[in-house]
Protein backbone atom coordinates (compact mmCIF):
# COMPACT_ATOMS: atom_id res chain seq x y z
CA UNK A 1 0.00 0.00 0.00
CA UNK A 2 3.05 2.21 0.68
CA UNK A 3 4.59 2.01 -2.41
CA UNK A 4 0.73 2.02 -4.62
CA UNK A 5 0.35 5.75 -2.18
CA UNK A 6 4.02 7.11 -3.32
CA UNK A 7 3.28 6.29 -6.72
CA UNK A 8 -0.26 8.29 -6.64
CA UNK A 9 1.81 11.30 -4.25
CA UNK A 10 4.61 11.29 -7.64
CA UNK A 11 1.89 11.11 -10.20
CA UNK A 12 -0.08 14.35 -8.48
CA UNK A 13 3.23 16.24 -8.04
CA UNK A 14 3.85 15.60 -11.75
CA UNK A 15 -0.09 16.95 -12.46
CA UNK A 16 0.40 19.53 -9.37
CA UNK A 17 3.88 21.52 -11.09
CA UNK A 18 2.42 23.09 -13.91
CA UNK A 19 -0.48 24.69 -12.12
CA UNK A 20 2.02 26.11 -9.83
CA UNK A 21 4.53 27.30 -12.57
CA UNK A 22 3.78 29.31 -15.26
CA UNK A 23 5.87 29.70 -18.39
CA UNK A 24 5.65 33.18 -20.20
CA UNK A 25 7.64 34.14 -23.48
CA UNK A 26 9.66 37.50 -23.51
CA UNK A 27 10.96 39.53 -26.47
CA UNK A 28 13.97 41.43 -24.65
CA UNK A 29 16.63 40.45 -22.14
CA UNK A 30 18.05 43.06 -19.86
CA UNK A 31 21.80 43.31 -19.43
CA UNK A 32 21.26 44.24 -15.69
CA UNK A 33 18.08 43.69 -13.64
CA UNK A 34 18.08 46.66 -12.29
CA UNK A 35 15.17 49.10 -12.70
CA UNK A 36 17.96 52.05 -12.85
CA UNK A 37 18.74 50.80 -16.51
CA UNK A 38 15.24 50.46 -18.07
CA UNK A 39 12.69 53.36 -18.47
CA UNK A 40 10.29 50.58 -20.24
CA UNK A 41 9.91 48.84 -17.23
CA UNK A 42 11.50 45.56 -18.88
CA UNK A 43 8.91 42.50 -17.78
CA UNK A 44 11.50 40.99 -15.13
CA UNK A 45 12.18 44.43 -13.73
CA UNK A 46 8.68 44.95 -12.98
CA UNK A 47 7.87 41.88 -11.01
CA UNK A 48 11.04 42.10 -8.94
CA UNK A 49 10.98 45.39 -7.81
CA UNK A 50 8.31 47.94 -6.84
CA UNK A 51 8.11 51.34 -7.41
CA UNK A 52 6.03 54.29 -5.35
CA UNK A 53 2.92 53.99 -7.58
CA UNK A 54 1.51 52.31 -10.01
CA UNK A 55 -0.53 51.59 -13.25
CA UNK A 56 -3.82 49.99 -13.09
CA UNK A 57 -5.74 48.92 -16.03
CA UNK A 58 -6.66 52.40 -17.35
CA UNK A 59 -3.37 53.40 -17.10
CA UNK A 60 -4.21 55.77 -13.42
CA UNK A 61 -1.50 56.22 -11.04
CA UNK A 62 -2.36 54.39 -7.93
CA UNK A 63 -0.62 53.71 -4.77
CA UNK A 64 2.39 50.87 -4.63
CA UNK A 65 4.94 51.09 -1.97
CA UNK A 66 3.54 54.40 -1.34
CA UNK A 67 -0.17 54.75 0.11
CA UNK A 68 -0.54 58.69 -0.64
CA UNK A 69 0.95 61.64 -2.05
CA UNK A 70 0.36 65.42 -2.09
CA UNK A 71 2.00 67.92 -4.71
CA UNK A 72 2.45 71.69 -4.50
CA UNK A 73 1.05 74.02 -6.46
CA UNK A 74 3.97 74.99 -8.17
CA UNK A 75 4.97 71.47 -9.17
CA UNK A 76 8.02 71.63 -7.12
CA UNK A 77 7.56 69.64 -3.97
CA UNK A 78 5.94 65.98 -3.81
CA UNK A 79 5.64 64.93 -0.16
CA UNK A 80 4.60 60.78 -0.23
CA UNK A 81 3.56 58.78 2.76
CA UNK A 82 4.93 55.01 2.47
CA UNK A 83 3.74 51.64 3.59
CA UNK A 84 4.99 50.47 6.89
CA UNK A 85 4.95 46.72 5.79
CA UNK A 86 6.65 46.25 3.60
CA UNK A 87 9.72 43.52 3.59
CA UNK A 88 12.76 43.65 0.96
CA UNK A 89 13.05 40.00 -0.34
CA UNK A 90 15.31 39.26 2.11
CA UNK A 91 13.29 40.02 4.98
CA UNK A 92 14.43 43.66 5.61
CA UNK A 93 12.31 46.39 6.38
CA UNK A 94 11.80 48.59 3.36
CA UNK A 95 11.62 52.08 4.45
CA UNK A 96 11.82 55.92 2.88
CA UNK A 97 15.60 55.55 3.32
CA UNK A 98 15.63 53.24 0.40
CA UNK A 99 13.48 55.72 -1.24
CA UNK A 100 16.00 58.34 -0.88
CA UNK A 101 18.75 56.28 -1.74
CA UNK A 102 16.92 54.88 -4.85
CA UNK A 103 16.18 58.40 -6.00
CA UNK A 104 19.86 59.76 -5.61
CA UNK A 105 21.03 56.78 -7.45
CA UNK A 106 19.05 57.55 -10.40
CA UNK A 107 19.90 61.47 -10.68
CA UNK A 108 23.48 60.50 -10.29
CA UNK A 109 24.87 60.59 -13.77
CA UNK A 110 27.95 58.78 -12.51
CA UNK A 111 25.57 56.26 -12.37
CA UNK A 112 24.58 56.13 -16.25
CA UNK A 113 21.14 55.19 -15.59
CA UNK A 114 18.67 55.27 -18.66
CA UNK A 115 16.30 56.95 -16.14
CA UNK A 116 18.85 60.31 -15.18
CA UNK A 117 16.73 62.14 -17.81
CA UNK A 118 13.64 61.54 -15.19
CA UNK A 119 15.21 62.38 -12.30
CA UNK A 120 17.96 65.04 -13.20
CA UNK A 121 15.82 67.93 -11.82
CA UNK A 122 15.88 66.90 -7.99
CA UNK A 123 17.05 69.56 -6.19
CA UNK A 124 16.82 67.68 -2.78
CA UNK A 125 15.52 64.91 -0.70
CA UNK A 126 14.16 65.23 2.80
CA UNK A 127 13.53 62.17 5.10
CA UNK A 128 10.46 63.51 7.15
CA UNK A 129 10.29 60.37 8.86
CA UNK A 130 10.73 56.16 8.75
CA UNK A 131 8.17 56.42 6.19
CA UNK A 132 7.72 60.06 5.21
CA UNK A 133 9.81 62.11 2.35
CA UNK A 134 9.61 65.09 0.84
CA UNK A 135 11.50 65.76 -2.84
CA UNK A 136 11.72 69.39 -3.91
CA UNK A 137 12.54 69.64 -7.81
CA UNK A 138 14.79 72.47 -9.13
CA UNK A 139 12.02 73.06 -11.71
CA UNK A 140 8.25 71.74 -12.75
CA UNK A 141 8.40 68.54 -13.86
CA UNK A 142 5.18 66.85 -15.04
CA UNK A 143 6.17 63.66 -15.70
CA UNK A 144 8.01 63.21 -12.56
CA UNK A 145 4.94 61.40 -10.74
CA UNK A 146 4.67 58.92 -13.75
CA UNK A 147 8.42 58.55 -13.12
CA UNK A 148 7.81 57.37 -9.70
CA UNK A 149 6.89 54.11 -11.05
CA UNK A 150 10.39 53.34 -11.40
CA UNK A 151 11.42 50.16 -8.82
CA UNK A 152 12.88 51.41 -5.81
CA UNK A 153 16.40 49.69 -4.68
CA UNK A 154 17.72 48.38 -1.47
CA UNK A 155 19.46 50.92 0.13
CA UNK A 156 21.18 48.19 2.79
CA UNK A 157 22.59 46.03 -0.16
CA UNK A 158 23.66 48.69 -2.76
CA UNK A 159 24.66 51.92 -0.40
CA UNK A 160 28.52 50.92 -0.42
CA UNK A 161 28.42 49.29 -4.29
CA UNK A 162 28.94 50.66 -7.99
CA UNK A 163 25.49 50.82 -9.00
CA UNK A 164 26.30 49.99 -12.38
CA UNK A 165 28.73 47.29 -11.89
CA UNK A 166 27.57 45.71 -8.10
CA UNK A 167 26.86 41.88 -8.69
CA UNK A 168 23.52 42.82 -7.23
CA UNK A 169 22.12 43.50 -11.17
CA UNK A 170 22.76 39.62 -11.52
CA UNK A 171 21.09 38.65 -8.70
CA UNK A 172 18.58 41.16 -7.30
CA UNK A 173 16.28 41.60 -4.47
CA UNK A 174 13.55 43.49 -4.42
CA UNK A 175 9.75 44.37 -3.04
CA UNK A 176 7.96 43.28 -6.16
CA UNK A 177 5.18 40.22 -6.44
CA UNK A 178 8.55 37.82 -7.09
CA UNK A 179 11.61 37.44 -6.15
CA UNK A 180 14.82 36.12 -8.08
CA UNK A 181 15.82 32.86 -8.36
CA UNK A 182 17.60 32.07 -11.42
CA UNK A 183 19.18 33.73 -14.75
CA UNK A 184 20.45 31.35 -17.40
CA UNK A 185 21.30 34.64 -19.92
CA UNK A 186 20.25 34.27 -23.12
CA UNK A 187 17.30 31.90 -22.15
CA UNK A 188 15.18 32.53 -19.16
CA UNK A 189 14.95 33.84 -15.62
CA UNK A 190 13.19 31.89 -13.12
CA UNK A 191 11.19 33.67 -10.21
CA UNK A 192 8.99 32.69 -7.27
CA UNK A 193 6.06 34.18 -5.73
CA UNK A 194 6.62 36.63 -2.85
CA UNK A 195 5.04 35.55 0.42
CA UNK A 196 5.15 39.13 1.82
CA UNK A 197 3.54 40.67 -1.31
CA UNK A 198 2.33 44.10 -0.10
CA UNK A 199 -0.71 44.24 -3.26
CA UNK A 200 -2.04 40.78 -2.26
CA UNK A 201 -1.22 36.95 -2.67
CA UNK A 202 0.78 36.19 -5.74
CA UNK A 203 -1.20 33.00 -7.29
CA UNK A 204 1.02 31.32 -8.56
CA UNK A 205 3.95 29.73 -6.89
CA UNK A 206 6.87 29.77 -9.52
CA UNK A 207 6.92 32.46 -12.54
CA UNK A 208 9.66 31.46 -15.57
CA UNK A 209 10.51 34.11 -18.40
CA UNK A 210 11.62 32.63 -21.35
CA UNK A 211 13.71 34.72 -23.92
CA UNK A 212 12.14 34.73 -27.23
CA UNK A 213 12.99 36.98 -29.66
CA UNK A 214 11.71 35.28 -32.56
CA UNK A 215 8.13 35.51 -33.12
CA UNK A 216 8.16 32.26 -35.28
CA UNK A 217 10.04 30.00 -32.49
CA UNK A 218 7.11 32.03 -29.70
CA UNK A 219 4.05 30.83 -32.03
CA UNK A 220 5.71 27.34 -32.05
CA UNK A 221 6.67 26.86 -28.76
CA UNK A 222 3.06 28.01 -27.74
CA UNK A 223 1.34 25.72 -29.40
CA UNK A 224 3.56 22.89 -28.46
CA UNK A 225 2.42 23.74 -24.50
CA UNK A 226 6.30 24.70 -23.80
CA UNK A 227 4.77 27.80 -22.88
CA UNK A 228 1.82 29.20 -21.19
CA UNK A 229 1.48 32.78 -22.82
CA UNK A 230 2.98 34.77 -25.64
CA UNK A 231 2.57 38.33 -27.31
CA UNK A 232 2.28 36.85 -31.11
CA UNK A 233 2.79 38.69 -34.02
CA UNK A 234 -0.10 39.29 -36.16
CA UNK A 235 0.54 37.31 -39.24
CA UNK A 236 1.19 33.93 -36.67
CA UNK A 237 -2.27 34.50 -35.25
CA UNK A 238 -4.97 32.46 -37.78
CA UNK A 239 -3.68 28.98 -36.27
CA UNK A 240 -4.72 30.04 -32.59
CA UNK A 241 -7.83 32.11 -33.87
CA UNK A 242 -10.25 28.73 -33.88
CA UNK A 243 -8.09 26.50 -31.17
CA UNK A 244 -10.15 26.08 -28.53
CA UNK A 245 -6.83 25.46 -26.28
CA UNK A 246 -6.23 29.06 -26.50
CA UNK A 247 -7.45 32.35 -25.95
CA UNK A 248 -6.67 35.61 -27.72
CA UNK A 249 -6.55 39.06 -26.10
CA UNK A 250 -6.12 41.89 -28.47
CA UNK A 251 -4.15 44.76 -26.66
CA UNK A 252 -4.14 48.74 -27.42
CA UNK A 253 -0.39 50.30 -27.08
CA UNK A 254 1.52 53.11 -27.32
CA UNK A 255 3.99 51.36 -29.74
CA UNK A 256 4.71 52.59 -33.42
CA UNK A 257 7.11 51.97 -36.44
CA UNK A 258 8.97 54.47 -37.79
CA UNK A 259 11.86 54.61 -40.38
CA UNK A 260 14.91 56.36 -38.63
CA UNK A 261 16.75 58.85 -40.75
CA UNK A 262 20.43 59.03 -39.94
CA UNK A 263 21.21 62.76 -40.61
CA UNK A 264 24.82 62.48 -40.53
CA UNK A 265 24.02 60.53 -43.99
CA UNK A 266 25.17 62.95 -47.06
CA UNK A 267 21.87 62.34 -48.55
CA UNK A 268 19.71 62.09 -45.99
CA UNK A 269 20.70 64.65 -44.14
CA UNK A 270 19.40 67.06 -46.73
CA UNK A 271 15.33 68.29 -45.08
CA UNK A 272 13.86 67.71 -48.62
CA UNK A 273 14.97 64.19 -49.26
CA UNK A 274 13.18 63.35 -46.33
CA UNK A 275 10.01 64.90 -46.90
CA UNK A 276 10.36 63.80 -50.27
CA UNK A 277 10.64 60.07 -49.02
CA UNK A 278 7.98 61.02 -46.81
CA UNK A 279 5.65 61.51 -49.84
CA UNK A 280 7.03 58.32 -51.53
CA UNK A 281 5.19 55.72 -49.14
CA UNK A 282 1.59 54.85 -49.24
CA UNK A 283 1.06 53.95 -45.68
CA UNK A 284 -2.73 52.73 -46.00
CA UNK A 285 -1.66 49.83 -48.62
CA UNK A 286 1.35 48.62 -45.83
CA UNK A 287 -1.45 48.89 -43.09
CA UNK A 288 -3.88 46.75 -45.26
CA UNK A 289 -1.09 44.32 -46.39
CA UNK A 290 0.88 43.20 -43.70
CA UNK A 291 -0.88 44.52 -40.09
CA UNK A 292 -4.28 42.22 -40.69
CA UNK A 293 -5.96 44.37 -38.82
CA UNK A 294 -3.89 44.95 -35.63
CA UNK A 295 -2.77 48.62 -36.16
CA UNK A 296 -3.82 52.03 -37.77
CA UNK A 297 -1.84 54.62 -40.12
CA UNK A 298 0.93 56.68 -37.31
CA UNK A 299 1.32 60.18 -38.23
CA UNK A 300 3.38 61.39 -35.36
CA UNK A 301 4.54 59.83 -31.97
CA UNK A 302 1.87 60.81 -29.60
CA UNK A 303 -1.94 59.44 -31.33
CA UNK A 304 -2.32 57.18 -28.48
CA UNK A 305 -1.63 59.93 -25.81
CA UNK A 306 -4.02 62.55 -24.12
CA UNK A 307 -1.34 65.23 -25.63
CA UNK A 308 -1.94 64.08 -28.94
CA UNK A 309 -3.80 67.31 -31.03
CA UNK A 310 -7.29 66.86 -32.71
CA UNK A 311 -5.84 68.41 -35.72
CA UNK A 312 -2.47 68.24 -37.26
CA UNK A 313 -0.74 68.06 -40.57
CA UNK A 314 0.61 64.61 -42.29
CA UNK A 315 1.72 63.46 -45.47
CA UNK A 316 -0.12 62.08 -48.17
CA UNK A 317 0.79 59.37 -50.84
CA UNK A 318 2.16 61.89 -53.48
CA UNK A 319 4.90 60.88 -55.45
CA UNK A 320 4.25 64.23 -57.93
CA UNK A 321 5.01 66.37 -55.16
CA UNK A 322 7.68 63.49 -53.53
CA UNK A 323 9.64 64.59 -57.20
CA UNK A 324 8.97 68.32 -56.80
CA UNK A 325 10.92 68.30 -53.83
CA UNK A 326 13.89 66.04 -54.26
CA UNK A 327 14.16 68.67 -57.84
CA UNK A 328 14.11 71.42 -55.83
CA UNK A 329 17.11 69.05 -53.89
CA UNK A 330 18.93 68.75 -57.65
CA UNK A 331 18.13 65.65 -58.26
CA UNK A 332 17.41 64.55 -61.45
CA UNK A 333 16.49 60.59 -62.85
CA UNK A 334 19.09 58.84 -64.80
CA UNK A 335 18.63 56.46 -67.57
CA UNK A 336 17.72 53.72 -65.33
CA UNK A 337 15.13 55.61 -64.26
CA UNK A 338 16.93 56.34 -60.77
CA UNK A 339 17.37 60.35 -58.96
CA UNK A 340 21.06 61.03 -59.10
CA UNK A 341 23.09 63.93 -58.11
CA UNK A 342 26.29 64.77 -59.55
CA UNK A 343 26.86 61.81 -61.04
CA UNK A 344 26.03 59.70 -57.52
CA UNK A 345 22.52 57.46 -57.23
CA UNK A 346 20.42 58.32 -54.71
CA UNK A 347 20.50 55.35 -52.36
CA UNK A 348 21.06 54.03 -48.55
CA UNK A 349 20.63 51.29 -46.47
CA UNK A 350 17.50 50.26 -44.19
CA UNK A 351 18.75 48.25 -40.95
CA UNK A 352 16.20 45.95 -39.48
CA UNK A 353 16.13 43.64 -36.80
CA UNK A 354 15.84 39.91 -38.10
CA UNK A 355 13.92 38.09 -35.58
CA UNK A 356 11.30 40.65 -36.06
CA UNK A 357 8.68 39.45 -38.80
CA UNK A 358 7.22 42.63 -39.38
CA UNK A 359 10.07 45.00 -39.48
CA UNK A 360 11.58 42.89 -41.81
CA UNK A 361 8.44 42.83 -43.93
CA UNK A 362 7.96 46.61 -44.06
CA UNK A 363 11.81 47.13 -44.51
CA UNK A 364 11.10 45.21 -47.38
CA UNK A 365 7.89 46.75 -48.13
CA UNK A 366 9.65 50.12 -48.47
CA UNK A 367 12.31 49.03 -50.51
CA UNK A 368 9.65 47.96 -52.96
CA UNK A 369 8.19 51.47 -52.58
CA UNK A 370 11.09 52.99 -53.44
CA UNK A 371 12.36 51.81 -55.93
CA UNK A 372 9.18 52.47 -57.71
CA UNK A 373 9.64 56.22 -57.36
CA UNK A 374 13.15 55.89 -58.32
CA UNK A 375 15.20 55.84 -54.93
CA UNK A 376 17.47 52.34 -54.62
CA UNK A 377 17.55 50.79 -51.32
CA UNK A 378 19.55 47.70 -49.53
CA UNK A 379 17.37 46.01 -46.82
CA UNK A 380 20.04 45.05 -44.00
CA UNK A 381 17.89 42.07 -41.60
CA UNK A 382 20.34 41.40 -38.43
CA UNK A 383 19.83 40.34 -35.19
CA UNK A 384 19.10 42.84 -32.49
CA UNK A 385 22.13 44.35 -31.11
CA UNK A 386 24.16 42.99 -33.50
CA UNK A 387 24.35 46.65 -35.31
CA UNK A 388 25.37 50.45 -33.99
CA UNK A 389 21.65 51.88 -34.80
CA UNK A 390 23.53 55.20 -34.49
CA UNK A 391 25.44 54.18 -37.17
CA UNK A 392 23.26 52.60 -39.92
CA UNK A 393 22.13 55.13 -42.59
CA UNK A 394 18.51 54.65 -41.75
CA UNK A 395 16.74 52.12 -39.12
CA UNK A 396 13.35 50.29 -38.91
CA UNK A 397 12.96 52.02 -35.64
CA UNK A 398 10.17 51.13 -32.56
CA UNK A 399 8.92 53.60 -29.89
CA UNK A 400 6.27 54.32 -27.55
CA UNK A 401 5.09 54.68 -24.00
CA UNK A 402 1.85 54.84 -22.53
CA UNK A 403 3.09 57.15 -19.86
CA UNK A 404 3.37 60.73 -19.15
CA UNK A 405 3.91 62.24 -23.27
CA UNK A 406 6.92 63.25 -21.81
CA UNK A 407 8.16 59.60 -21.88
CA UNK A 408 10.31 58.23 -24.82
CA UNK A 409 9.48 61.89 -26.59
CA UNK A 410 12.09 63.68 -24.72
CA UNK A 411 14.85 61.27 -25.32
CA UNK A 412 14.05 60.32 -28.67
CA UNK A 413 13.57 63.60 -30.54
CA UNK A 414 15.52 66.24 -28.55
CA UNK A 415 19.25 67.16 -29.66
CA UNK A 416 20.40 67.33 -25.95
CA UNK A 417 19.75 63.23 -26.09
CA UNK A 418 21.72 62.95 -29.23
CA UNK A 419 23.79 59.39 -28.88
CA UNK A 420 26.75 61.34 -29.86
CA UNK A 421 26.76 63.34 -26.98
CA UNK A 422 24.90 61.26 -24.65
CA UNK A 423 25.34 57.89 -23.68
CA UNK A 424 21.48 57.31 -22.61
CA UNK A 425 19.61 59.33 -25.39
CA UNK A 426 18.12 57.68 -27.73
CA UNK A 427 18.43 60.06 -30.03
CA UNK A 428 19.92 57.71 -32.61
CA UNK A 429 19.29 59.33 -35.74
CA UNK A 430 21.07 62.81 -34.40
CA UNK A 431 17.98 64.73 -34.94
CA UNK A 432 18.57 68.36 -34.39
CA UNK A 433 15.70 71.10 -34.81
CA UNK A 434 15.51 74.28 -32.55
CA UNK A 435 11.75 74.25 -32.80
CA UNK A 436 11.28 70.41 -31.66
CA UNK A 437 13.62 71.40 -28.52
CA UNK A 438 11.73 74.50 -27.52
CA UNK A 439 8.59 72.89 -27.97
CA UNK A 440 9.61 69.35 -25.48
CA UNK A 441 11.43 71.74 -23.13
CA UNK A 442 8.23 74.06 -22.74
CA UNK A 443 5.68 71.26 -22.69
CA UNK A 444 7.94 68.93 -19.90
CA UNK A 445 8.30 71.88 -17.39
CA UNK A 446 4.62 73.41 -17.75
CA UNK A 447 1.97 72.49 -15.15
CA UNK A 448 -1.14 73.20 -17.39
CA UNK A 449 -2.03 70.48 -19.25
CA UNK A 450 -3.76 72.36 -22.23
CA UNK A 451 -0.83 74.39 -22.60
CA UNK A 452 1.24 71.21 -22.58
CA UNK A 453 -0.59 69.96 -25.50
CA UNK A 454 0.03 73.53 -27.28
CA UNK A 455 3.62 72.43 -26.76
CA UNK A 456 3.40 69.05 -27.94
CA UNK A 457 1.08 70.35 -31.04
CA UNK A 458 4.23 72.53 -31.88
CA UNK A 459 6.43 69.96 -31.40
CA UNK A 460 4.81 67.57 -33.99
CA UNK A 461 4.04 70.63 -36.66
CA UNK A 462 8.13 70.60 -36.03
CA UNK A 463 8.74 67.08 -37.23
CA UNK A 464 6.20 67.24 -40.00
CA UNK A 465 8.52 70.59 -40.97
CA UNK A 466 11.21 68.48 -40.30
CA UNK A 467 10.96 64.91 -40.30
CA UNK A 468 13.51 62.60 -38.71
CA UNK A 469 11.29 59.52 -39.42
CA UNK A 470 8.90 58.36 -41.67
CA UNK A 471 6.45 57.12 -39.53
CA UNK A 472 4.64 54.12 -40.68
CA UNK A 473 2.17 52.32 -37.97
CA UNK A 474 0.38 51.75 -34.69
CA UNK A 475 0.67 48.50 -33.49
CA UNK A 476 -2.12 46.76 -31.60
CA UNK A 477 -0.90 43.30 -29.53
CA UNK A 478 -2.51 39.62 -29.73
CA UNK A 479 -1.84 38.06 -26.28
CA UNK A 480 -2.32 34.52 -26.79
CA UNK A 481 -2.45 32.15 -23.68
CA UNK A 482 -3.57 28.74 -22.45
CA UNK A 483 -7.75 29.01 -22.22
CA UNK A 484 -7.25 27.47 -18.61
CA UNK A 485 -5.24 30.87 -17.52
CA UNK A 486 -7.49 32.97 -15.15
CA UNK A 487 -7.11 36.68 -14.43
CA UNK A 488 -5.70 37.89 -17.55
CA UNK A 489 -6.42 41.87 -18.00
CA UNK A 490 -5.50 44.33 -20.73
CA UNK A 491 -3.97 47.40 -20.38
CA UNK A 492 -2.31 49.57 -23.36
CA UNK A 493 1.00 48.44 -23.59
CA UNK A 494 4.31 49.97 -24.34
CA UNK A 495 7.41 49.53 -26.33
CA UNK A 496 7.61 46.09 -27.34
CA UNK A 497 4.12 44.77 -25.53
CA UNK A 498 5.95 46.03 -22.42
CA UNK A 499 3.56 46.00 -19.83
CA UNK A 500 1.18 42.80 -20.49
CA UNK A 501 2.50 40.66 -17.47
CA UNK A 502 1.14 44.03 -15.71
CA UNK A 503 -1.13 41.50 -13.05
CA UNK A 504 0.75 38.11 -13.63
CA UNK A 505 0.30 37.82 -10.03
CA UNK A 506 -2.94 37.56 -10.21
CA UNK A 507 -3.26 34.65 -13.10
CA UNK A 508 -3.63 31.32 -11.78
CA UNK A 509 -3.87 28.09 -13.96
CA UNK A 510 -6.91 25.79 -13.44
């Protein structure tokens, strides 16, 4: 009877494990898990650590590690009360010195964290108690709430370490709904629920990431049951569609494809090859090709964001006036039918990321496009970080938050963020126009929101000007997970999905 009632115990361990562990695929892998080095809130970052508010489904700032805030009238001081029980994954009590520590650690630009842009302005830090602080900012700062969301770091554990090179970003500890257990780079990171979760009980008992950066292998792996839950690109979708194993969410986001002009490029540095190339691409037909119905024409960066004006100008498919300009440029078509320019074709290279099925398909869609009108292109597919995208003559570029405008905007577009003079900009392209700077400068440190959207209407009247994209598409996501997954929300999602693991804690397997 002994050995019959082991047998039964191993067989409903074996049937027990997967209910307790669930398996979810992941586009990106971040160097250091550290919420210091990534503004998008990379997946693993978020469930690890905890910052002073959050996002709930609708995207509203609510309270995280702390339970209330105030802010003055002048934008300048935020005063927070914090939770009182709240445990560090290793059993220490979290308190507002972390918060102050955290905070310095960020504005520190010996630091080089991606988030210094968000927290540069601090002019000081105040402990007014175990679980009071007050931080006074050297200017207004809109944003700067939304930037609270950042995870806050152990103060005990880092205080006497290099931020950027501490062993801690391999193996971290933080507040969030799970804590670290494993990282096998370049394939997963393994997590387990928190016990002390402040928000609630974490469902499930063991949480694995896989790295995926191939939609194909994602879509596979899926529907093989190595995995419980996948963002899926759009074109992979029809064989999940009428499988009753699964279930498809379709999430809004923030998230749009652009092509990214290099203007230190001898043609494309020149403003009326760019609008001219602008002019060249018939948007609708690559919408109605290639997105099956997940995504809309983009225009400019902010359509999905509060800021975004009701009126603004674009560009039309007009190759008539896409010639006017690159004559008024002096070019001229050869006898291959080709614009040249003192003797040299007009031509560059489009750099795309490989393991991305729809980047490569409109870098090759635009290729197509233009070398209709007469412009000869070389689509470049590599794998991601495998190129300098400062570098490249153009890029098949992705952006988006659904934060504060202010987010991604800033450090995209404005010169001050330029890769050649900053190490965290993402200014890649080396965009440079007066009236874009004024314009994000004006609309980050003003306290009215309508005349923050004035500012962010001149701001996109300046790219359209002035392009240093051509922007191409809105991306909606298809979530695809196991039908027996509970608890799944939506919520508009960020730069690469980001953001759809917003409640895993709250999924549980039946």
């Amino acid at each position: 009877m002994k050995i019959i009632a082991l047998i039964l115990c191993f067989i409903c361990a074996l049937w027990a494990s997967p209910k307790d562990t669930l398996i979810i695929a992941v586009e990106n892998e971040a160097p250091k898990i550290n919420p210091a080095y990534s503004e998008d809130h990379d997946a693993v970052i978020g469930l690890i650590f905890s910052g002073l508010i959050r996002f709930d489904e609708n995207m509203k700032a609510k309270p995280d590690l702390a339970k209330s805030w105030s802010i003055s009238k002048d934008g300048l001081v935020y005063e927070l009360e914090l939770r009182d029980d709240v445990l560090w994954h290793d059993g220490a009590k979290f308190s507002a010195k972390d918060v102050k520590f955290s905070l310095e650690a960020f504005k520190n630009p010996q630091n080089n964290a991606e988030i210094y842009v968000n927290f540069k302005d601090i002019k000081s830090i105040e402990l007014l108690g175990d679980y009071k602080i007050k931080i006074t900012l050297s200017r207004p700062f809109v944003g700067f709430l939304d930037s609270l969301s950042a995870g806050m770091l152990p103060s005990h554990l880092l205080e006497n370490e290099n931020l950027s090179t501490s062993q801690f970003n391999q193996n971290p500890v933080g507040t969030g709904a799970f804590k670290f257990e494993k990282w096998k780079k370049g394939e997963y990171v393994s997590l387990v629920a928190n016990e002390n979760f402040h928000l609630g009980k974490v469902k499930g008992k063991r949480l694995i990431l896989r790295h995926i950066n191939d939609a194909n292998v994602a879509a596979v792996e899926l529907k093989n049951g190595k995995i419980d839950a996948a963002l899926i690109d759009s074109s992979l979708l029809k064989s999940f569609e009428n499988d009753k194993k699964f279930k498809v969410l379709r999430e809004k986001s923030a998230d749009y494809r652009a092509l990214m002009f290099n203007l230190e490029n001898e043609f494309l540095k020149d403003k009326n090859v760019r609008l001219a190339l602008n002019y060249a691409v018939n948007k609708q037909a690559i919408v109605d090709n290639i997105l099956h119905g997940y995504g809309f024409i983009a225009s400019h960066p902010l359509e999905n964001s509060w800021a975004a004006p009701k009126e603004f100008k674009n560009y039309t498919y007009d190759v008539k006036k896409a010639d006017e300009l690159l004559q008024k440029a002096d070019f001229k078509k050869n006898e291959k039918g080709l614009y040249a320019k003192n003797g040299k074709i007009l031509s560059f290279d489009i750099y795309t990321m490989s393991n991305d099925p729809l980047r490569v398909s409109l870098a090759g869609i635009l290729q197509s496009e233009f070398k209709k009108f007469g412009v000869e292109v070389k689509v470049v597919a590599k794998p991601a970080g495998s190129f300098d995208y400062s570098k490249v003559d153009s890029f098949l570029i992705g952006w988006g938050s659904p934060y504060d405008p202010d987010f991604h905007t800033y450090r995209v577009f404005e010169s001050s963020q330029d890769t050649n003079k900053n190490s965290s900009g993402w200014n890649f392209g080396h965009y440079n126009d007066k009236n874009a700077d004024e314009a994000l400068e004006k609309a980050r440190n003003s306290l009215d929101p309508q005349e923050r959207k004035k500012y962010y209407a001149q701001f996109i009247n300046a790219l359209y000007e002035n392009p240093p994209f051509i922007f191409l598409t809105y991306l909606d996501f298809a979530l695809v997970y196991k039908a027996n997954l509970k608890g799944v929300k939506p919520r508009i999602l960020g730069h690469h999905g980001v953001g759809f693991t917003w409640n895993i804690y709250e999924w549980s397997q039946n």
